[in-house]
C-alpha atoms as a PDB file:
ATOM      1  CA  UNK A   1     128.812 109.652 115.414  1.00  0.00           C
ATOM      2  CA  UNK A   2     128.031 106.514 113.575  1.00  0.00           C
ATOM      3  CA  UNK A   3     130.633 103.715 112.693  1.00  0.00           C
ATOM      4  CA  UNK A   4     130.827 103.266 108.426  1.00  0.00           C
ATOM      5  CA  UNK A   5     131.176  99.563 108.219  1.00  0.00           C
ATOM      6  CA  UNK A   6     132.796 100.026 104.445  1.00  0.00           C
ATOM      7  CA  UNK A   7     135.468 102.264 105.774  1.00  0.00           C
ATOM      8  CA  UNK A   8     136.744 100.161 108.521  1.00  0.00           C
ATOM      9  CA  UNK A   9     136.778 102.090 112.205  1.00  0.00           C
ATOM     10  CA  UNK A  10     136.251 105.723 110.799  1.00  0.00           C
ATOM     11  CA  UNK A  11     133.107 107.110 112.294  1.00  0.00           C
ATOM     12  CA  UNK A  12     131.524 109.507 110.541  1.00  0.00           C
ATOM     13  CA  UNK A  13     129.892 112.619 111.694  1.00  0.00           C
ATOM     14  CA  UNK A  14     125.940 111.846 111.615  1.00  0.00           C
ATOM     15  CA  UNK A  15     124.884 115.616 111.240  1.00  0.00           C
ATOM     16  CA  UNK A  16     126.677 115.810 107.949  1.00  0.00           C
ATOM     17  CA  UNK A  17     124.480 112.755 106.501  1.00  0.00           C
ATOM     18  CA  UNK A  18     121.753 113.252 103.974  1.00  0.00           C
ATOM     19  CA  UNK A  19     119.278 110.627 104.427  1.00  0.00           C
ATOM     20  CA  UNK A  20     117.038 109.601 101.395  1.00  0.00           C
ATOM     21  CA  UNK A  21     113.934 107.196 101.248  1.00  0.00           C
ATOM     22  CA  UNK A  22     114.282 104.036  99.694  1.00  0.00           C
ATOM     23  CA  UNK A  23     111.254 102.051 100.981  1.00  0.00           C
ATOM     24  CA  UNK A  24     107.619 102.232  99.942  1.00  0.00           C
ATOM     25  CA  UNK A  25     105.387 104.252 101.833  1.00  0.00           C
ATOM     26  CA  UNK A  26     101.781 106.400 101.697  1.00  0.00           C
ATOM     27  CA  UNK A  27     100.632 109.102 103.408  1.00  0.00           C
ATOM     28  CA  UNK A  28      97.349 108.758 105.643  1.00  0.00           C
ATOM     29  CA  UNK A  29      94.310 110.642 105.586  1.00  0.00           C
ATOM     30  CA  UNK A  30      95.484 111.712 109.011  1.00  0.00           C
ATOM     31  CA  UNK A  31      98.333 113.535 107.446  1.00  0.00           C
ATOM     32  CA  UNK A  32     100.899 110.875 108.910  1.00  0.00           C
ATOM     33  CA  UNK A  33     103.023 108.133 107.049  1.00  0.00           C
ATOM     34  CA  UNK A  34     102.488 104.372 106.960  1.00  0.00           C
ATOM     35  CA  UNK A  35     105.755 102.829 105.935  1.00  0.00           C
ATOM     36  CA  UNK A  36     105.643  99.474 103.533  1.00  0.00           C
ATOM     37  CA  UNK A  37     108.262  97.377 104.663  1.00  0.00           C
ATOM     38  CA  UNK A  38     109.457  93.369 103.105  1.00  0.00           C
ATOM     39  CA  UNK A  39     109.147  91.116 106.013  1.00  0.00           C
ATOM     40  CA  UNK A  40     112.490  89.543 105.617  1.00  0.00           C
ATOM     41  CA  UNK A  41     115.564  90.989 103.837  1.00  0.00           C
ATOM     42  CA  UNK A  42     117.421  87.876 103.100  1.00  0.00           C
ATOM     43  CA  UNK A  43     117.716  86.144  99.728  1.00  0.00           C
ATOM     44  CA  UNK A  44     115.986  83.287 101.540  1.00  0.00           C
ATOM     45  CA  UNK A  45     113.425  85.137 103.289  1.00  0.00           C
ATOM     46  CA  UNK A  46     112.246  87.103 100.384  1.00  0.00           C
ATOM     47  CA  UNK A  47     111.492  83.779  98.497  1.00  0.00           C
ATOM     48  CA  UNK A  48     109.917  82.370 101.313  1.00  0.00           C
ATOM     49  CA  UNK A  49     107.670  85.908 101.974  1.00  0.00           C
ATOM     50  CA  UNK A  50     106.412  85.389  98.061  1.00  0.00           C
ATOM     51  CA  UNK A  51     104.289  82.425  99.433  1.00  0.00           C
ATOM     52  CA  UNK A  52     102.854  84.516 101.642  1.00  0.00           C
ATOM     53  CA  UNK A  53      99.363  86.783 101.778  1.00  0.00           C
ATOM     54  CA  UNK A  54     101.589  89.798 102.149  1.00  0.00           C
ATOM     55  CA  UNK A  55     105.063  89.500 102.186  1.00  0.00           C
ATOM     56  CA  UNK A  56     104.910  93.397 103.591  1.00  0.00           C
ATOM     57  CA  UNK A  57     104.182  94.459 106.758  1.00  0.00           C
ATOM     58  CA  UNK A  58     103.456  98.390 107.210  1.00  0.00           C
ATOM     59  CA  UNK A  59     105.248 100.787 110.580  1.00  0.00           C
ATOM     60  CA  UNK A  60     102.457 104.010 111.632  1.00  0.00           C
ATOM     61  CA  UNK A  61     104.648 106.935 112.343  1.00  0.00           C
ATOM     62  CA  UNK A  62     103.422 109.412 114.352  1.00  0.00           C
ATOM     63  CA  UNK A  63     104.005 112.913 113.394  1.00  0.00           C
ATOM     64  CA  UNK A  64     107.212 113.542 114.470  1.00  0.00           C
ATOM     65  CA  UNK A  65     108.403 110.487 112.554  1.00  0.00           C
ATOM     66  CA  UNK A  66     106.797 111.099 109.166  1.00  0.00           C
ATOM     67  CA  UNK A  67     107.680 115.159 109.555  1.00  0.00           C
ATOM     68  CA  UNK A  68     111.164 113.372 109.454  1.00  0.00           C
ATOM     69  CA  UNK A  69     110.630 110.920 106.990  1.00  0.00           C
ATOM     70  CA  UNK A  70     109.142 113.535 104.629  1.00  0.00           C
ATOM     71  CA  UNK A  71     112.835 115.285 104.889  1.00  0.00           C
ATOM     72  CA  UNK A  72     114.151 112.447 104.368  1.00  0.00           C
ATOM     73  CA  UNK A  73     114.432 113.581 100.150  1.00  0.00           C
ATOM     74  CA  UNK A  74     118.201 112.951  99.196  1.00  0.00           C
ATOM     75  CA  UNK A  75     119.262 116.848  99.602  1.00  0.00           C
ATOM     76  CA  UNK A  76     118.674 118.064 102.721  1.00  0.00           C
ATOM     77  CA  UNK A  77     121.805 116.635 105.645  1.00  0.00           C
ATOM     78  CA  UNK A  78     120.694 115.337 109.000  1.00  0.00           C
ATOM     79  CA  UNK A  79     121.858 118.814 110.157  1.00  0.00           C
ATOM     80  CA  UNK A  80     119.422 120.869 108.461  1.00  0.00           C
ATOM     81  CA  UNK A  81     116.422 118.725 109.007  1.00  0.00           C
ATOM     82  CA  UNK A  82     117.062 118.612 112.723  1.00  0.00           C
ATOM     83  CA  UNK A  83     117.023 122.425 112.656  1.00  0.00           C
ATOM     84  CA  UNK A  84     113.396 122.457 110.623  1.00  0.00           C
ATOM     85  CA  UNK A  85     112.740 120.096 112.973  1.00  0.00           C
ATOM     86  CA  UNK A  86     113.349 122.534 115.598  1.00  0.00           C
ATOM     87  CA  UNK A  87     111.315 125.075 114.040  1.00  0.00           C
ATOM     88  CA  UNK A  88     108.092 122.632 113.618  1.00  0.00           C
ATOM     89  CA  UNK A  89     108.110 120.957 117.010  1.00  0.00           C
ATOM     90  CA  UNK A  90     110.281 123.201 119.392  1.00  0.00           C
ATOM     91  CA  UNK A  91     110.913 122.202 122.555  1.00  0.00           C
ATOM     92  CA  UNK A  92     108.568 119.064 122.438  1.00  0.00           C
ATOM     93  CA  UNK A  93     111.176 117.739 119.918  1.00  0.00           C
ATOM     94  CA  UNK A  94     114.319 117.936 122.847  1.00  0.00           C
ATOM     95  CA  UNK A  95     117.316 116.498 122.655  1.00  0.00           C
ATOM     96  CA  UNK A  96     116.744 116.634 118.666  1.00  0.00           C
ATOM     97  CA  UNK A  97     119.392 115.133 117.616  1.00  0.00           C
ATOM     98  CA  UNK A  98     119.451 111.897 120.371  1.00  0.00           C
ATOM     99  CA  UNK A  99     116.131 111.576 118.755  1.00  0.00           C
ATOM    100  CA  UNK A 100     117.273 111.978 115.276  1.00  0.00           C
ATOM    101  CA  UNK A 101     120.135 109.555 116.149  1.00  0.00           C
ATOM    102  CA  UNK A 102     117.814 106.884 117.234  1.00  0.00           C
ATOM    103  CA  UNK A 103     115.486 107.415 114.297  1.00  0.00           C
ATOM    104  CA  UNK A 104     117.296 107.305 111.612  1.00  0.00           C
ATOM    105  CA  UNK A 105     119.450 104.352 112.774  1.00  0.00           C
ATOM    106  CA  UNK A 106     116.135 102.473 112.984  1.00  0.00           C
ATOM    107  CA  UNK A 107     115.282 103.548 109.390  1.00  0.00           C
ATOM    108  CA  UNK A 108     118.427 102.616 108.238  1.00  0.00           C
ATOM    109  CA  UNK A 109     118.187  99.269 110.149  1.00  0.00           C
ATOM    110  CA  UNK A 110     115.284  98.426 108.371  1.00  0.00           C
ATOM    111  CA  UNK A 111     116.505  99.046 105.089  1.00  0.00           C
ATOM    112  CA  UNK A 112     113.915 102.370 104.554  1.00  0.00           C
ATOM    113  CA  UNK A 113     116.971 104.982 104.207  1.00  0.00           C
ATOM    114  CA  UNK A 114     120.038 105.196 102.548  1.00  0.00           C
ATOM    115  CA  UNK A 115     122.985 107.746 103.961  1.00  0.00           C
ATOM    116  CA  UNK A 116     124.607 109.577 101.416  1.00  0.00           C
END
């Protein structure tokens, strides 16, 4: 269960969420996912990380992370990928969705995800 911030103490059911990418990203000739992330998400930051070289920094996900990311497409809930996730990784992906928690509260953290 997460807590919806716009809904006051209502928690919401995390499994019922469908997750959809909202950051840049590319896929590697290793068949993994480099995530392009702004350095700072604040007004003042982003003006700030326009003088800089790169105002992007990129995250290397490793393959359970960008099999999760690639799910990640606006249509699919958290429920269902954890279950494809299941069928990719098996038991090397246990406890799924204490993983999946962790994950996509990270993603959504850094701005990467929305939750529909």
């Amino acid at each position: 269960m997460i807590r919806d911030k716009n809904k006051g103490n209502k928690e919401t059911n995390l499994l019922e969420l469908v997750p959809m990418r909202v950051s840049e990203w590319k896929d590697n000739d290793d068949g993994l996912i480099t995530l392009i992330l702004p350095k700072f998400k604040s007004k003042i930051g982003r003006v700030f990380a326009s003088q800089l070289k790169n105002p992007m920094y990129e995250v290397k996900l490793d393959a359970i992370g960008a099999f999760l990311w690639r799910e990640c497409d606006g249509e699919k809930n958290i429920y269902d990928i954890s279950q494809d996730m299941l069928k990719e990784f098996g038991d090397d992906i246990e406890p799924v969705y204490e993983r999946i928690k962790i994950f996509i509260n990270m993603l959504k953290n850094l701005n990467a995800i929305k939750l529909n």
